[in-house]
N, C-alpha and C. Protein backbone atom coordinates (compact mmCIF):
# COMPACT_ATOMS: atom_id res chain seq x y z
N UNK A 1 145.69 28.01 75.77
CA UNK A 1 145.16 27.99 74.42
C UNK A 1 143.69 27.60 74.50
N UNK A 2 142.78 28.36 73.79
CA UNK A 2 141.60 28.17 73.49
C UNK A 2 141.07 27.30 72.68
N UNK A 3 139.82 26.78 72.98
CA UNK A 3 139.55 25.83 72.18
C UNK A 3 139.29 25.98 70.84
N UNK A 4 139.26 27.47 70.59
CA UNK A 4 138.87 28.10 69.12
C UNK A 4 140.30 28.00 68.60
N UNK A 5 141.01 27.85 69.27
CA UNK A 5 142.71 28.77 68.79
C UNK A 5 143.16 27.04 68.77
N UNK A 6 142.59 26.55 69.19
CA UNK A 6 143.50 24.83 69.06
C UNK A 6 142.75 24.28 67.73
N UNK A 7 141.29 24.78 67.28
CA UNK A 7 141.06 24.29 66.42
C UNK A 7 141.86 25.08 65.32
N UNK A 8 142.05 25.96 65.57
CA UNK A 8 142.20 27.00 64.41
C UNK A 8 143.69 26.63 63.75
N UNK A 9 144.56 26.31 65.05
CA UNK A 9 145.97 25.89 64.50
C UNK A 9 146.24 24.81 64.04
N UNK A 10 144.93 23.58 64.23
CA UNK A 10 144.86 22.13 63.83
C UNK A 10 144.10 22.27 62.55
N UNK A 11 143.75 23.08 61.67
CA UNK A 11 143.45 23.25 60.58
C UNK A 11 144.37 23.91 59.83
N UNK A 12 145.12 25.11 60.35
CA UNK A 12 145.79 24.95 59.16
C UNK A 12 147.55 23.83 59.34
N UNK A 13 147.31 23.54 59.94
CA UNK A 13 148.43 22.01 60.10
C UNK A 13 147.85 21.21 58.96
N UNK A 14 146.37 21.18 58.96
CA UNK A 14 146.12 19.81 58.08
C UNK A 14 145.80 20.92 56.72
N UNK A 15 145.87 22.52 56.51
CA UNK A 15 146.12 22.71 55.26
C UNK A 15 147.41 22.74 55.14
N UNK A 16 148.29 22.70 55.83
CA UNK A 16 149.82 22.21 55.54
C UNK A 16 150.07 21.25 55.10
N UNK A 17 149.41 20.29 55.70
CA UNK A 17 149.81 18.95 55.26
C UNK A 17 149.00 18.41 53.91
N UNK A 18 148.06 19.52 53.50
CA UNK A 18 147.03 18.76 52.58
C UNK A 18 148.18 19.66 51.42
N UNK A 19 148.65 20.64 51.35
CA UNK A 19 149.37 21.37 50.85
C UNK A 19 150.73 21.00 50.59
N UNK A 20 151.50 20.28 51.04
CA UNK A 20 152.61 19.19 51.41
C UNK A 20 152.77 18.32 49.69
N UNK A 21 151.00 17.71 49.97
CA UNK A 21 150.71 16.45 49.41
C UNK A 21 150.60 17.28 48.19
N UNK A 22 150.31 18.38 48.17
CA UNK A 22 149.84 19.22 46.59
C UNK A 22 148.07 18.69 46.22
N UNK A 23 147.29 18.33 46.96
CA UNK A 23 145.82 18.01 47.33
C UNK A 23 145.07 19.50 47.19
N UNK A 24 145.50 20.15 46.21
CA UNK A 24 144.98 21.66 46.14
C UNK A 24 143.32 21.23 45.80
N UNK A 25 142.91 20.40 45.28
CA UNK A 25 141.34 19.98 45.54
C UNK A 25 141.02 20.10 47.21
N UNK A 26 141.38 19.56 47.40
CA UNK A 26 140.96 19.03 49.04
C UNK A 26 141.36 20.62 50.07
N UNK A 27 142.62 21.34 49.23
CA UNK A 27 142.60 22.69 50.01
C UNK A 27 141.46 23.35 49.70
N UNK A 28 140.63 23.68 48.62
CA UNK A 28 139.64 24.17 48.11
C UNK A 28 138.58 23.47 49.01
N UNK A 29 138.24 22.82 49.18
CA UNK A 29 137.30 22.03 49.56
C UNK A 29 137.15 22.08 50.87
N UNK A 30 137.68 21.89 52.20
CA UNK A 30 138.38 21.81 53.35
C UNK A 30 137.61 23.25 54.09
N UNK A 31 137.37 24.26 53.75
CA UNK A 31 136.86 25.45 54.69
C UNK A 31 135.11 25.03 54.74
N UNK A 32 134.77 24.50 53.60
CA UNK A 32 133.27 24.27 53.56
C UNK A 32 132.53 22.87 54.31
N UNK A 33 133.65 21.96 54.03
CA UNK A 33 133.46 20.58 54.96
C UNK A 33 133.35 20.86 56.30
N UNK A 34 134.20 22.06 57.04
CA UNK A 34 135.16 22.01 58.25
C UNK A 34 133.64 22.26 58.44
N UNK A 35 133.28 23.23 58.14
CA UNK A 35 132.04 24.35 58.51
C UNK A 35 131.03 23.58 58.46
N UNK A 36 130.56 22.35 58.01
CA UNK A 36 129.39 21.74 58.25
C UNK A 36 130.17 20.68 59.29
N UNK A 37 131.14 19.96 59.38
CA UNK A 37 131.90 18.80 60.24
C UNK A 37 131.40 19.66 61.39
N UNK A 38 131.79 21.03 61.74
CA UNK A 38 131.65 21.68 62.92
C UNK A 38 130.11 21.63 63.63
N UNK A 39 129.45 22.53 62.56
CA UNK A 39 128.06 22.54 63.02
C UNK A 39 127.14 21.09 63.25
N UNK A 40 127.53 20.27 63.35
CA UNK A 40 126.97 18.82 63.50
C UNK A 40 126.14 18.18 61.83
N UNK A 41 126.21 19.47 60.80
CA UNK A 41 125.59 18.90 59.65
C UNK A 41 126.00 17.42 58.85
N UNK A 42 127.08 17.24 59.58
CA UNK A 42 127.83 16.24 58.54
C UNK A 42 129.08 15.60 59.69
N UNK A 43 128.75 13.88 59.60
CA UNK A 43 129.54 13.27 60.31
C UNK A 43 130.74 13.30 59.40
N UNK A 44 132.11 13.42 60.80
CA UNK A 44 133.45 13.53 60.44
C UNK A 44 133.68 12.53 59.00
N UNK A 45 133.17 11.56 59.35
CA UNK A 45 133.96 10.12 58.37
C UNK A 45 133.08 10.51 57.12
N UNK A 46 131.97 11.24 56.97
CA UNK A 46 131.27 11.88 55.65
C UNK A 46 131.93 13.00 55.07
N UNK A 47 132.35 13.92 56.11
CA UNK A 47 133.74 14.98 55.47
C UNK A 47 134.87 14.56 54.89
N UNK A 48 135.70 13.59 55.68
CA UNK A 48 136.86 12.84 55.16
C UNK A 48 136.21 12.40 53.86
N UNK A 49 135.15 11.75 53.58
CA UNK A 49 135.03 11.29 52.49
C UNK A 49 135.06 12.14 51.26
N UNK A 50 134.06 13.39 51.48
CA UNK A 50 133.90 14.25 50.60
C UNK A 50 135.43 15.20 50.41
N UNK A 51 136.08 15.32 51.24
CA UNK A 51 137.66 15.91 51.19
C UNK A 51 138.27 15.16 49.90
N UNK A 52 138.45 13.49 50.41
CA UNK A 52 138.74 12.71 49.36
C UNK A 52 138.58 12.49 48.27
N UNK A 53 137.04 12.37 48.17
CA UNK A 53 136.62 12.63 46.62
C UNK A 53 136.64 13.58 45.92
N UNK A 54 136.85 14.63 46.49
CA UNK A 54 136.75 16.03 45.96
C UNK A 54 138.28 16.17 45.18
N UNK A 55 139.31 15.32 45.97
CA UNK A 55 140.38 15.67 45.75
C UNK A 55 140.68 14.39 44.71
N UNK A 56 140.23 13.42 44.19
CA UNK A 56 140.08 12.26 43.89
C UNK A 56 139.57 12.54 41.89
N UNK A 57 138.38 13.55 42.66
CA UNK A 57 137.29 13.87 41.16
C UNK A 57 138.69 14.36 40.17
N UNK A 58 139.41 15.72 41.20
CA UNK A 58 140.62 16.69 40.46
C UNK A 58 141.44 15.90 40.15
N UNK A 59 142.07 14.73 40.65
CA UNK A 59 143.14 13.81 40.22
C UNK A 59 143.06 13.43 38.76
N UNK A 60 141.40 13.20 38.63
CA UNK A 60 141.13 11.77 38.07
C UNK A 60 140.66 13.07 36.30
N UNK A 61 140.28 14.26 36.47
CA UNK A 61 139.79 15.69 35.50
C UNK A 61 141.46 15.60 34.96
N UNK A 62 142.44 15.56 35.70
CA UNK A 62 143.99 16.08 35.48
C UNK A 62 144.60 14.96 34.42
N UNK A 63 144.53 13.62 35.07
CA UNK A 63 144.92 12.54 34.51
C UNK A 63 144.28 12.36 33.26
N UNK A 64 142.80 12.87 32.96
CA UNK A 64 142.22 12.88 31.61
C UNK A 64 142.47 13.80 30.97
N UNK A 65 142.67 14.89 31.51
CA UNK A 65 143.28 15.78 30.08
C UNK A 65 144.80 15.91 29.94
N UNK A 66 145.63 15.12 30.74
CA UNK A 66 146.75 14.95 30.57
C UNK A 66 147.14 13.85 29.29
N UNK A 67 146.13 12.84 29.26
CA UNK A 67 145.85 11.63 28.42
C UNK A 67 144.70 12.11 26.86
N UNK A 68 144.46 12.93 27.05
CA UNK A 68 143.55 14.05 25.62
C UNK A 68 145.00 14.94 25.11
N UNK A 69 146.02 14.98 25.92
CA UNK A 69 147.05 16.30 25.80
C UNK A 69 147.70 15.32 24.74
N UNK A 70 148.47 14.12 25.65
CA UNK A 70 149.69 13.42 25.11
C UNK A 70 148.77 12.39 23.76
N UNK A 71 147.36 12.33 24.09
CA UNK A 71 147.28 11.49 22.75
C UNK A 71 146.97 12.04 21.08
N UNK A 72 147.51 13.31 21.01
CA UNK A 72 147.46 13.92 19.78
C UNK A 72 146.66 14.08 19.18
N UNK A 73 145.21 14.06 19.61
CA UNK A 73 144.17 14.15 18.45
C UNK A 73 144.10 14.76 17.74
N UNK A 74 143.17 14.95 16.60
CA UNK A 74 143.37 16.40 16.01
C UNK A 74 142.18 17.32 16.92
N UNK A 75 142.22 18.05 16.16
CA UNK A 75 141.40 18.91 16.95
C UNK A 75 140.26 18.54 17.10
N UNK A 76 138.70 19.04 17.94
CA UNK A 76 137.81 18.76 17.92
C UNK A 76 136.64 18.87 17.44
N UNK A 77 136.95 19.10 16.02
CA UNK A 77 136.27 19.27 15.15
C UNK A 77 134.87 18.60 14.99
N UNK A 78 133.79 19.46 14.48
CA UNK A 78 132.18 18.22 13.86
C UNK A 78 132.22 18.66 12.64
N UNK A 79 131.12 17.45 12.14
CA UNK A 79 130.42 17.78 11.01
C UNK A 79 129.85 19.06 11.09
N UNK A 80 128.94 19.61 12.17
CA UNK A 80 128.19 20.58 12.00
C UNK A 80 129.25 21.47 11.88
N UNK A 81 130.41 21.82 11.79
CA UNK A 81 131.63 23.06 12.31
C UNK A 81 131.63 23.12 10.89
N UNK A 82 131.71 22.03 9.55
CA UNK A 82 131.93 22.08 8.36
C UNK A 82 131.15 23.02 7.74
N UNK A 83 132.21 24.10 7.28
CA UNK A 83 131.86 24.91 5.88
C UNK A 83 131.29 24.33 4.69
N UNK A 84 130.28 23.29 4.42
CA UNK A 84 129.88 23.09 2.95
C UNK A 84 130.08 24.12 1.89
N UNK A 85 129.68 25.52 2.33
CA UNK A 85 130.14 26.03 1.05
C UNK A 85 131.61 26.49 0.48
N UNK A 86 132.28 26.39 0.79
CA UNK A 86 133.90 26.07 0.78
C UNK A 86 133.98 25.39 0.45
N UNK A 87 133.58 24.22 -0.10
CA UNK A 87 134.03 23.37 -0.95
C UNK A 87 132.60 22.41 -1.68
N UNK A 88 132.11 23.28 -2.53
CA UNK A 88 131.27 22.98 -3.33
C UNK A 88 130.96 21.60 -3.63
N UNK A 89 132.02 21.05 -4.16
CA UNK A 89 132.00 19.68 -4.43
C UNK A 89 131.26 18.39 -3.38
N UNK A 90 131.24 18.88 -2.47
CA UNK A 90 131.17 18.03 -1.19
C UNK A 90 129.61 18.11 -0.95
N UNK A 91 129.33 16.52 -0.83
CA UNK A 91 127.70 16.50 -0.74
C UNK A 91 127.49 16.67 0.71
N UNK A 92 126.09 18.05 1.77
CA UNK A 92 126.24 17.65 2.59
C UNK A 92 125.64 16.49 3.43
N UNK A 93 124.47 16.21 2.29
CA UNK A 93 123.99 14.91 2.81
C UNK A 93 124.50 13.57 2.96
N UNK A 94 125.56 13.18 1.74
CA UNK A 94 126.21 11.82 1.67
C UNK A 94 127.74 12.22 2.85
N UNK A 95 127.93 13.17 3.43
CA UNK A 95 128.72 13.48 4.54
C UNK A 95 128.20 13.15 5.60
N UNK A 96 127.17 13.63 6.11
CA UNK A 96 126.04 13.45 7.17
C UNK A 96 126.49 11.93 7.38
N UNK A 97 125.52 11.36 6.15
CA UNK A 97 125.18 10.45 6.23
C UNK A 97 126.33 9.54 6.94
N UNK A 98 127.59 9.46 6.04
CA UNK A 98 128.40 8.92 6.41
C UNK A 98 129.54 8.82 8.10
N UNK A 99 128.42 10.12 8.28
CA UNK A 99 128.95 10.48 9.64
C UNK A 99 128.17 9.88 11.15
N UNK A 100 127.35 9.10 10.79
CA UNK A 100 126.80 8.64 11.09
C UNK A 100 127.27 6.81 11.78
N UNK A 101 127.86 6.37 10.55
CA UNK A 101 128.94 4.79 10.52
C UNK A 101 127.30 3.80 10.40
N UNK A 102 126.40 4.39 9.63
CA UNK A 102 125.34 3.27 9.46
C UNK A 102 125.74 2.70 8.69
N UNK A 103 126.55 2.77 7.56
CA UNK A 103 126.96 1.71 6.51
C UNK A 103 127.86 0.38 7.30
N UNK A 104 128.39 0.76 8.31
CA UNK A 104 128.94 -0.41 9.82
C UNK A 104 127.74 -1.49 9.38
N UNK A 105 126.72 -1.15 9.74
CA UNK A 105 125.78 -1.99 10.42
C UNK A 105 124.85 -2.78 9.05
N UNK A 106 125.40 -1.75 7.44
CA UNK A 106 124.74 -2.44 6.42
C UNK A 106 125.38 -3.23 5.73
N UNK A 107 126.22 -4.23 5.94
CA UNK A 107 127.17 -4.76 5.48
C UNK A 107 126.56 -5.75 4.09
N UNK A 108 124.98 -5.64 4.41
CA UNK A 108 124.43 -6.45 3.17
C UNK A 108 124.20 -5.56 2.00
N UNK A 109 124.79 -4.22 2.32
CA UNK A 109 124.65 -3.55 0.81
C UNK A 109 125.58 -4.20 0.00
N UNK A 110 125.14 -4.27 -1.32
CA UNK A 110 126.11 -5.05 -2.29
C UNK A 110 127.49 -4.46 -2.80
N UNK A 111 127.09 -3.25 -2.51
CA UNK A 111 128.38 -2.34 -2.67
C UNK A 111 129.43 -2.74 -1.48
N UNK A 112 129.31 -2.88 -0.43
CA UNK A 112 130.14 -3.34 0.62
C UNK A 112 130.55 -5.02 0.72
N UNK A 113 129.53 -5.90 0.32
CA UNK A 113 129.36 -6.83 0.04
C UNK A 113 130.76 -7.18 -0.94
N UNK A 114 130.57 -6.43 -2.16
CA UNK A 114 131.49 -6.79 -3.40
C UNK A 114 133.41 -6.38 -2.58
N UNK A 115 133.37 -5.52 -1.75
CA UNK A 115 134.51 -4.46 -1.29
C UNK A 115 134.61 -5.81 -0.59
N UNK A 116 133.93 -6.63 0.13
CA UNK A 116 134.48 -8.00 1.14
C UNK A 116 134.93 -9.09 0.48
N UNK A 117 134.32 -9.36 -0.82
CA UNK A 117 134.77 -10.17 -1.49
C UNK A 117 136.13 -10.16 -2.04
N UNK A 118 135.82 -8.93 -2.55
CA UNK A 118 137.79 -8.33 -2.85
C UNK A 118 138.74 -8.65 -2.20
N UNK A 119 138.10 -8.25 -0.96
CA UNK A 119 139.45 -8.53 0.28
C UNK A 119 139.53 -9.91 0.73
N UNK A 120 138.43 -10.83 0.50
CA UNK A 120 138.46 -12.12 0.99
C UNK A 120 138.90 -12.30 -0.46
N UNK A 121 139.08 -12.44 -1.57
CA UNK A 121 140.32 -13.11 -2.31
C UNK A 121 141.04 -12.89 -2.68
N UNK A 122 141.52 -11.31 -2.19
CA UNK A 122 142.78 -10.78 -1.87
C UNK A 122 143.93 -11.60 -1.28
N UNK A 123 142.97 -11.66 0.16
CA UNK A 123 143.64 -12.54 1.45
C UNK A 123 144.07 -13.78 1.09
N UNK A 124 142.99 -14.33 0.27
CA UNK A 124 143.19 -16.02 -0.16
C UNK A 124 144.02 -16.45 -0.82
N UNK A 125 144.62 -15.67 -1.78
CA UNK A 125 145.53 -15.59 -2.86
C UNK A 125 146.78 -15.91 -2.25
């Protein structure tokens, strides 16, 4: 056996085994690493790394839209997507505005002010 033919069968062993694991990142990844690991561009323990992360990044893309899937949002709707004229009634500036959450941060408007009081002797009662 040749030294081309020993590498050749020790790669796809380790796409077997990366394939095993279901590491379909790291199968993707794995012909382009090999090819610089080979040519001296890139030390082994810098390939392993990039194999890993590569396969690590896909874990971690999967687990987040698995967690966007199961947490029901609604859709991903904006303000800017909003039809204003479909519904006439609807200001688009006091929408904007409110889309914004600066009234969060104005809590000394008296209008919000009076809405705290309510609830603080709501609560007190």
């Amino acid at each position: 056996m040749t030294a081309a033919t020993g590498e050749a069968a020790a790669c796809q062993r380790l796409r077997g085994h990366l394939a095993y694991l279901k590491l379909n990142a790291a199968i993707e990844a794995l012909p382009g690493l090999l090819d610089d690991a080979r040519d001296g561009r890139m030390p082994v323990l810098d390939a392993l790394e990039r194999l890993m992360g590569a396969e690590a990044d896909a874990a971690q893309a999967r687990k987040l839209a698995s967690r966007l899937h199961w947490a029901a949002l609604p859709a991903p709707w904006r303000i800017s997507d909003y039809d204003f004229a479909a519904q006439p009634g609807a200001d688009p500036a006091l929408i904007r505005e409110l889309a914004t959450l600066r009234f969060l941060d104005d809590i000394g408007n008296p209008r919000y002010q009076n809405l705290l009081n309510a609830r603080r002797a709501t609560c007190a009662a």
